[in-house]
PDB file of N, CA and C in Angstrom:
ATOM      1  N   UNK A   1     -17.453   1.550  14.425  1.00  0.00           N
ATOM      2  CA  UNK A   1     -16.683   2.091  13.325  1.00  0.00           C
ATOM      3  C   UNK A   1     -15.195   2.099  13.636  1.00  0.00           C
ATOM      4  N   UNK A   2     -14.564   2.323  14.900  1.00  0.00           N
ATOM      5  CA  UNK A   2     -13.611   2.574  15.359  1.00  0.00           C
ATOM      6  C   UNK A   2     -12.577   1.286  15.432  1.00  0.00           C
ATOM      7  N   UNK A   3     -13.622   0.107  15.775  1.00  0.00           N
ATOM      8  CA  UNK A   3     -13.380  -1.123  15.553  1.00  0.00           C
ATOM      9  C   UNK A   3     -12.744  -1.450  14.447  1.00  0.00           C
ATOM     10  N   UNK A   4     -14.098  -1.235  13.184  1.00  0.00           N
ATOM     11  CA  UNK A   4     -13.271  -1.502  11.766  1.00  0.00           C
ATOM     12  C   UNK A   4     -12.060  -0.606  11.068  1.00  0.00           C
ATOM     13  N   UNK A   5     -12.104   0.412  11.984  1.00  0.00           N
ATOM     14  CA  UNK A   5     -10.386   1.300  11.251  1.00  0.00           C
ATOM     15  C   UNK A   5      -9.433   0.509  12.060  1.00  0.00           C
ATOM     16  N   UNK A   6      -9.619  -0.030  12.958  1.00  0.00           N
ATOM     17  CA  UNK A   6      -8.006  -0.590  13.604  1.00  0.00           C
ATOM     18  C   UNK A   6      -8.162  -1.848  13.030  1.00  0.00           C
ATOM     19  N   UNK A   7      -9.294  -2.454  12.942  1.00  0.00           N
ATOM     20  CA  UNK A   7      -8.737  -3.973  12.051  1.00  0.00           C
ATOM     21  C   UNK A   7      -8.334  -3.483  10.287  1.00  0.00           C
ATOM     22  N   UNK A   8      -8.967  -2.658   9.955  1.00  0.00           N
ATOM     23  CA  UNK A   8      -8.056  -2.179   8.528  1.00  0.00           C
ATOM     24  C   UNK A   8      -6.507  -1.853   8.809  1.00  0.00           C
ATOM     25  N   UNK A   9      -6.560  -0.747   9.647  1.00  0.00           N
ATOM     26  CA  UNK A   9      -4.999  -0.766   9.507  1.00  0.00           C
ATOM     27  C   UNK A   9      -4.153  -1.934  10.062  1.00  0.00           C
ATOM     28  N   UNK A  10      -4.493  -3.121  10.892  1.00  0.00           N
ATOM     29  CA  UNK A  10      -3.878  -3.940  11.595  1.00  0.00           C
ATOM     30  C   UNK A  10      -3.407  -4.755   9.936  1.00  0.00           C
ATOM     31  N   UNK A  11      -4.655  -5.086   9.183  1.00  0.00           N
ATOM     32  CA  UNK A  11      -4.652  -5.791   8.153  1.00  0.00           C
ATOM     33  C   UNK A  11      -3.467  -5.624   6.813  1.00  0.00           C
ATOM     34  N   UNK A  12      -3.600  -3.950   6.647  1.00  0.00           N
ATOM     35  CA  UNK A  12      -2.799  -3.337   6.275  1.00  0.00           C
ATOM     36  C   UNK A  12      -1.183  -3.467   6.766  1.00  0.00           C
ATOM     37  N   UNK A  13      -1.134  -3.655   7.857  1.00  0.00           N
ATOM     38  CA  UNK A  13       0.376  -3.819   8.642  1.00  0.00           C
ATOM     39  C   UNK A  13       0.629  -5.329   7.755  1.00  0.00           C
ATOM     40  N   UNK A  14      -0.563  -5.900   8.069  1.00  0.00           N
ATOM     41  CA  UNK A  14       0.168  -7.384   7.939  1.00  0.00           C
ATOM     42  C   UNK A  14       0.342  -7.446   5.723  1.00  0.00           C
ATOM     43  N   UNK A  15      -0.223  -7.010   5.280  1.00  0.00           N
ATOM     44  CA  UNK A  15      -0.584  -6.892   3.777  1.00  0.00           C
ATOM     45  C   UNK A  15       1.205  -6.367   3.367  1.00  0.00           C
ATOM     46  N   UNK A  16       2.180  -5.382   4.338  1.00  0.00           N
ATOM     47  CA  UNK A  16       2.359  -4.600   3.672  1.00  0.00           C
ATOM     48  C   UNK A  16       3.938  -5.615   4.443  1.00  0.00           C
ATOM     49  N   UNK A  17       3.848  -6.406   5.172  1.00  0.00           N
ATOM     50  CA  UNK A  17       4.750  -7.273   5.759  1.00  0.00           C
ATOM     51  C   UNK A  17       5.249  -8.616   4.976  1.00  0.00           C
ATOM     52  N   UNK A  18       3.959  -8.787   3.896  1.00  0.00           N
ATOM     53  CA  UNK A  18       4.271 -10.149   3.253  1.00  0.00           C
ATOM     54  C   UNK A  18       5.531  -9.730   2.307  1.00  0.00           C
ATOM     55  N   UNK A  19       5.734  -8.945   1.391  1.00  0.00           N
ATOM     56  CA  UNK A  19       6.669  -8.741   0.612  1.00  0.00           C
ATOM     57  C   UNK A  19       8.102  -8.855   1.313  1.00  0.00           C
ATOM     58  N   UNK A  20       8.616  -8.034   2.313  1.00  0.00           N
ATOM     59  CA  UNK A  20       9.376  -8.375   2.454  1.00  0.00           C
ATOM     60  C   UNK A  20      10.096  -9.567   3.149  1.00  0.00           C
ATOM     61  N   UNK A  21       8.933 -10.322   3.817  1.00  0.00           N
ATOM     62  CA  UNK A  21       8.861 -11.411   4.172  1.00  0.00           C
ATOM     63  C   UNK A  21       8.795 -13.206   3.317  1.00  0.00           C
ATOM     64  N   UNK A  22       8.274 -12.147   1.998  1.00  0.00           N
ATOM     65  CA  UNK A  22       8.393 -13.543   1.261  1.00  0.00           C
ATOM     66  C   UNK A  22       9.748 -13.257  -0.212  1.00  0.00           C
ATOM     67  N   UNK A  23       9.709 -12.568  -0.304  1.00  0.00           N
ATOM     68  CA  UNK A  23      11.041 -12.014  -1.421  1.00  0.00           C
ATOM     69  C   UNK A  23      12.108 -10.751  -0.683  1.00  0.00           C
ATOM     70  N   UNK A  24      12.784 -10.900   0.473  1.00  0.00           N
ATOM     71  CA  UNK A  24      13.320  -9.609   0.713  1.00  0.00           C
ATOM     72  C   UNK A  24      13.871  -8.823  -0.748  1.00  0.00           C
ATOM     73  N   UNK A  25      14.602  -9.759  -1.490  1.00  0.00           N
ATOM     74  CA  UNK A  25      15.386  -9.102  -2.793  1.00  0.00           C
ATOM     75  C   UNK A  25      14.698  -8.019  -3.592  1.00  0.00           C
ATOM     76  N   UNK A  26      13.784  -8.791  -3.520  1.00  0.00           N
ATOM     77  CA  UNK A  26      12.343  -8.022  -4.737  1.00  0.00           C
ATOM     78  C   UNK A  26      12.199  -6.766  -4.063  1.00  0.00           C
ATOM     79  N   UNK A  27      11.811  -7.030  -2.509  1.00  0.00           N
ATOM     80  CA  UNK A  27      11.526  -5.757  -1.918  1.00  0.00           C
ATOM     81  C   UNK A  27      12.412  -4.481  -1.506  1.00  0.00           C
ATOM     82  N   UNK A  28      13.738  -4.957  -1.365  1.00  0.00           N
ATOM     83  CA  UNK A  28      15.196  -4.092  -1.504  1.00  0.00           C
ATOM     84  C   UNK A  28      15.023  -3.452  -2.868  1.00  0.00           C
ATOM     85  N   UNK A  29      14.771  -3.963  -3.680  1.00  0.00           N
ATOM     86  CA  UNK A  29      14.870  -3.450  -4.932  1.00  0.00           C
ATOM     87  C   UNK A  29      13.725  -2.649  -5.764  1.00  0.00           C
ATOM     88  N   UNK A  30      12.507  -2.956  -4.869  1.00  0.00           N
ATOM     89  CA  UNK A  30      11.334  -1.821  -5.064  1.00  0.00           C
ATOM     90  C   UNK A  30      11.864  -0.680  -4.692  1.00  0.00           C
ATOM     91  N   UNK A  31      11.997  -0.747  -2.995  1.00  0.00           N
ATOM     92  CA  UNK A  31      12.344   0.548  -2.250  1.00  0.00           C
ATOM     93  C   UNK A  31      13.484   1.745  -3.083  1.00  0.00           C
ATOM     94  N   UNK A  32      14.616   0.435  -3.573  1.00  0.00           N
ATOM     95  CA  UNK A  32      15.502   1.253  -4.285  1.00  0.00           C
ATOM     96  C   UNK A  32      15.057   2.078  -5.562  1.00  0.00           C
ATOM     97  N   UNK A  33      14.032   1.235  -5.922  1.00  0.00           N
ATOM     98  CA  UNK A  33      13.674   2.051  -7.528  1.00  0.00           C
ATOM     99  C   UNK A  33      12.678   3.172  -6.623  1.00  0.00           C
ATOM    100  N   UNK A  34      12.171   2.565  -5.643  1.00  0.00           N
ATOM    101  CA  UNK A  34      11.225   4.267  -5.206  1.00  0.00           C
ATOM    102  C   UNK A  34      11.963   5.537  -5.093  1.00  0.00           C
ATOM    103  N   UNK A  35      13.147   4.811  -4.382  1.00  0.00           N
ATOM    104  CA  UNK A  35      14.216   6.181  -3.106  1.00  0.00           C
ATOM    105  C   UNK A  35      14.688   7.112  -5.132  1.00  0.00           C
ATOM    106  N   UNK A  36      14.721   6.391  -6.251  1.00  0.00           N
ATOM    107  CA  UNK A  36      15.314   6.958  -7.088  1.00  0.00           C
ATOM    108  C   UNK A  36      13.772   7.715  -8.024  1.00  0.00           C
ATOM    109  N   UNK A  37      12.609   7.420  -7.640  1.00  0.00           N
ATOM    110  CA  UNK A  37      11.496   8.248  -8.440  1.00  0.00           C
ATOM    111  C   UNK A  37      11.767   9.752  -8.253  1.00  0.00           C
ATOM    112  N   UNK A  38      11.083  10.487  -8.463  1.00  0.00           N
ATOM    113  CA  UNK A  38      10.869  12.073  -8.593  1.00  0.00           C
ATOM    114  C   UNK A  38       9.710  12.233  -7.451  1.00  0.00           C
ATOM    115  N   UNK A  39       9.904  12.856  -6.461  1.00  0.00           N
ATOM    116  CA  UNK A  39       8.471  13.301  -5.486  1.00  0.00           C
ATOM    117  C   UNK A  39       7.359  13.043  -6.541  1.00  0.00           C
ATOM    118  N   UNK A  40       7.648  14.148  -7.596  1.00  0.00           N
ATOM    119  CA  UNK A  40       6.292  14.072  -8.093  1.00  0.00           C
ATOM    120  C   UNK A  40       5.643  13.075  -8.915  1.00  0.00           C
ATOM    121  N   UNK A  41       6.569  11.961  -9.065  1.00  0.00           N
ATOM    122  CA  UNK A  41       6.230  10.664  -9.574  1.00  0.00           C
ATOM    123  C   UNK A  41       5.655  10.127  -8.008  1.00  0.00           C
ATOM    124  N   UNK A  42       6.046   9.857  -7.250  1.00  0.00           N
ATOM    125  CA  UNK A  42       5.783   9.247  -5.724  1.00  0.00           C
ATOM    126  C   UNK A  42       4.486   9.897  -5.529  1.00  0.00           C
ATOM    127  N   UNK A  43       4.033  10.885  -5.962  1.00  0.00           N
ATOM    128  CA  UNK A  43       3.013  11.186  -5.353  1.00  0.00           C
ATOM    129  C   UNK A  43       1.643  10.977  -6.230  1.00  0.00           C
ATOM    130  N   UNK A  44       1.856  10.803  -7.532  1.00  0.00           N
ATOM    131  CA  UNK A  44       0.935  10.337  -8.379  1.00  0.00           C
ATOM    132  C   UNK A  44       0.552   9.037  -8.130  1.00  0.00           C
ATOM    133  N   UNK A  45       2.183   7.725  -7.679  1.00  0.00           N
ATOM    134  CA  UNK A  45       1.423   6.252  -7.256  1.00  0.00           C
ATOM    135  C   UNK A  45       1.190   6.305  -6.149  1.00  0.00           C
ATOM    136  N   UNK A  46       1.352   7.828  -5.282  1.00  0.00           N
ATOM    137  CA  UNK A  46       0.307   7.584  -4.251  1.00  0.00           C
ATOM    138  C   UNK A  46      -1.109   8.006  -4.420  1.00  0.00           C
ATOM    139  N   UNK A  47      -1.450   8.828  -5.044  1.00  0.00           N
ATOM    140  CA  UNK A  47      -2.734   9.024  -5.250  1.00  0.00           C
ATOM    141  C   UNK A  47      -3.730   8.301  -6.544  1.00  0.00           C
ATOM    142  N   UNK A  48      -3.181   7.643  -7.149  1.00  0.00           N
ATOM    143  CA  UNK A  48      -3.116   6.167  -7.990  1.00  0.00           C
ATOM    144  C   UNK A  48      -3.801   5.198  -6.910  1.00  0.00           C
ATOM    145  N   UNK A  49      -2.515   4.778  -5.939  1.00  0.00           N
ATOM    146  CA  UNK A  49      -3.068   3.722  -4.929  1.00  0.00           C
ATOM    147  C   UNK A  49      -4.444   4.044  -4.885  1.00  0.00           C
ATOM    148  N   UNK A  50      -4.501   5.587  -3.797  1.00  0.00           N
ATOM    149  CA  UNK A  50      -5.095   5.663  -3.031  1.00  0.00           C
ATOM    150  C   UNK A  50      -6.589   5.376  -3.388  1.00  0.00           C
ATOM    151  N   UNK A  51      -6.966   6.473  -4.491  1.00  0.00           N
ATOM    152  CA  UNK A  51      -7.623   5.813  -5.617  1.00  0.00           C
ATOM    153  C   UNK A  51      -8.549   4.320  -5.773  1.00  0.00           C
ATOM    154  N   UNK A  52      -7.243   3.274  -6.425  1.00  0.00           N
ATOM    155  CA  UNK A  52      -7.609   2.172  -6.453  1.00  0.00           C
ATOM    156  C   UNK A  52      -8.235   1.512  -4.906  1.00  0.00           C
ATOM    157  N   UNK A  53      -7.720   2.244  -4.214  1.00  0.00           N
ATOM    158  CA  UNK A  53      -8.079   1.363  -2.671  1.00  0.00           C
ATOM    159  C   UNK A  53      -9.483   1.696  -2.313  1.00  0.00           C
ATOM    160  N   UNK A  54      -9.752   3.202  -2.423  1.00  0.00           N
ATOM    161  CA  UNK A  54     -11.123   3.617  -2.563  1.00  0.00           C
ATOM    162  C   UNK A  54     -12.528   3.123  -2.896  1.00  0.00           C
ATOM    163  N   UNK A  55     -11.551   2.718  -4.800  1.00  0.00           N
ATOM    164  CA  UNK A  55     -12.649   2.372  -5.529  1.00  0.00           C
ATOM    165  C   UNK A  55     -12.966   0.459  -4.823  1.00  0.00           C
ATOM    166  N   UNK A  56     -12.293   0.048  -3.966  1.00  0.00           N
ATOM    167  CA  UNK A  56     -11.935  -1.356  -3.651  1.00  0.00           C
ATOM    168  C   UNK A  56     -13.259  -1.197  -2.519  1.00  0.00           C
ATOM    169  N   UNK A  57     -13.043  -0.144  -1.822  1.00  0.00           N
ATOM    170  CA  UNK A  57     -13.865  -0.244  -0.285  1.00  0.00           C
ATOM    171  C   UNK A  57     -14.697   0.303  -0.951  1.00  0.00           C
ATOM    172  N   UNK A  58     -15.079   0.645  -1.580  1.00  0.00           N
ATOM    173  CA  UNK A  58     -16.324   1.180  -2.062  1.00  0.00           C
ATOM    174  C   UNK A  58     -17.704  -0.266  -2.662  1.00  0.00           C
ATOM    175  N   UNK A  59     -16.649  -0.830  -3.100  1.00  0.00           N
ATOM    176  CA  UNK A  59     -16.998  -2.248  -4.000  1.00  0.00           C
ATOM    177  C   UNK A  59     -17.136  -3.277  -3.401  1.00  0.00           C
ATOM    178  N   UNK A  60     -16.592  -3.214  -2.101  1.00  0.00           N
ATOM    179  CA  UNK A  60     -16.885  -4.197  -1.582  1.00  0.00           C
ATOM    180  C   UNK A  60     -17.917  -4.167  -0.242  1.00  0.00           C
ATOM    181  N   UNK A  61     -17.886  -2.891  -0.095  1.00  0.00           N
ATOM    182  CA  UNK A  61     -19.157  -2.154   1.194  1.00  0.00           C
ATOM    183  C   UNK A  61     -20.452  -2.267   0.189  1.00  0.00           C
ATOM    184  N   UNK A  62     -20.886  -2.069  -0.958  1.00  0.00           N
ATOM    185  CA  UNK A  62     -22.025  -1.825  -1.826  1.00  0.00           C
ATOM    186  C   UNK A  62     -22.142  -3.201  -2.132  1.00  0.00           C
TER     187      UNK A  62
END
């Protein structure tokens, strides 16, 4: 089990590397529209994500 949490998060590192690696602009300009959300907007597309990611490992383990 321990196995598959470090290759998720390894995967995750690399998932979360392509953006700014393939459009820095795009990705300067996400961050900027984030740094300007409301916490409590930030925390809804985090629990949004989190959510969607859930329903993902769920769907794809079954």
């Amino acid at each position: 089990m321990w196995d598959e949490l470090l290759i998720a998060a390894a995967l995750m590192l690399v998932l979360e590397g392509l953006l700014p690696v393939l459009s820095p602009k795009s990705f300067k300009q996400m961050m900027f529209d984030a740094s300007q959300m409301s916490e409590q907007q930030l925390r809804v597309t985090g629990i949004i994500t989190m959510v969607i990611g859930a329903i993902a490992v769920y769907i794809l383990k079954h």
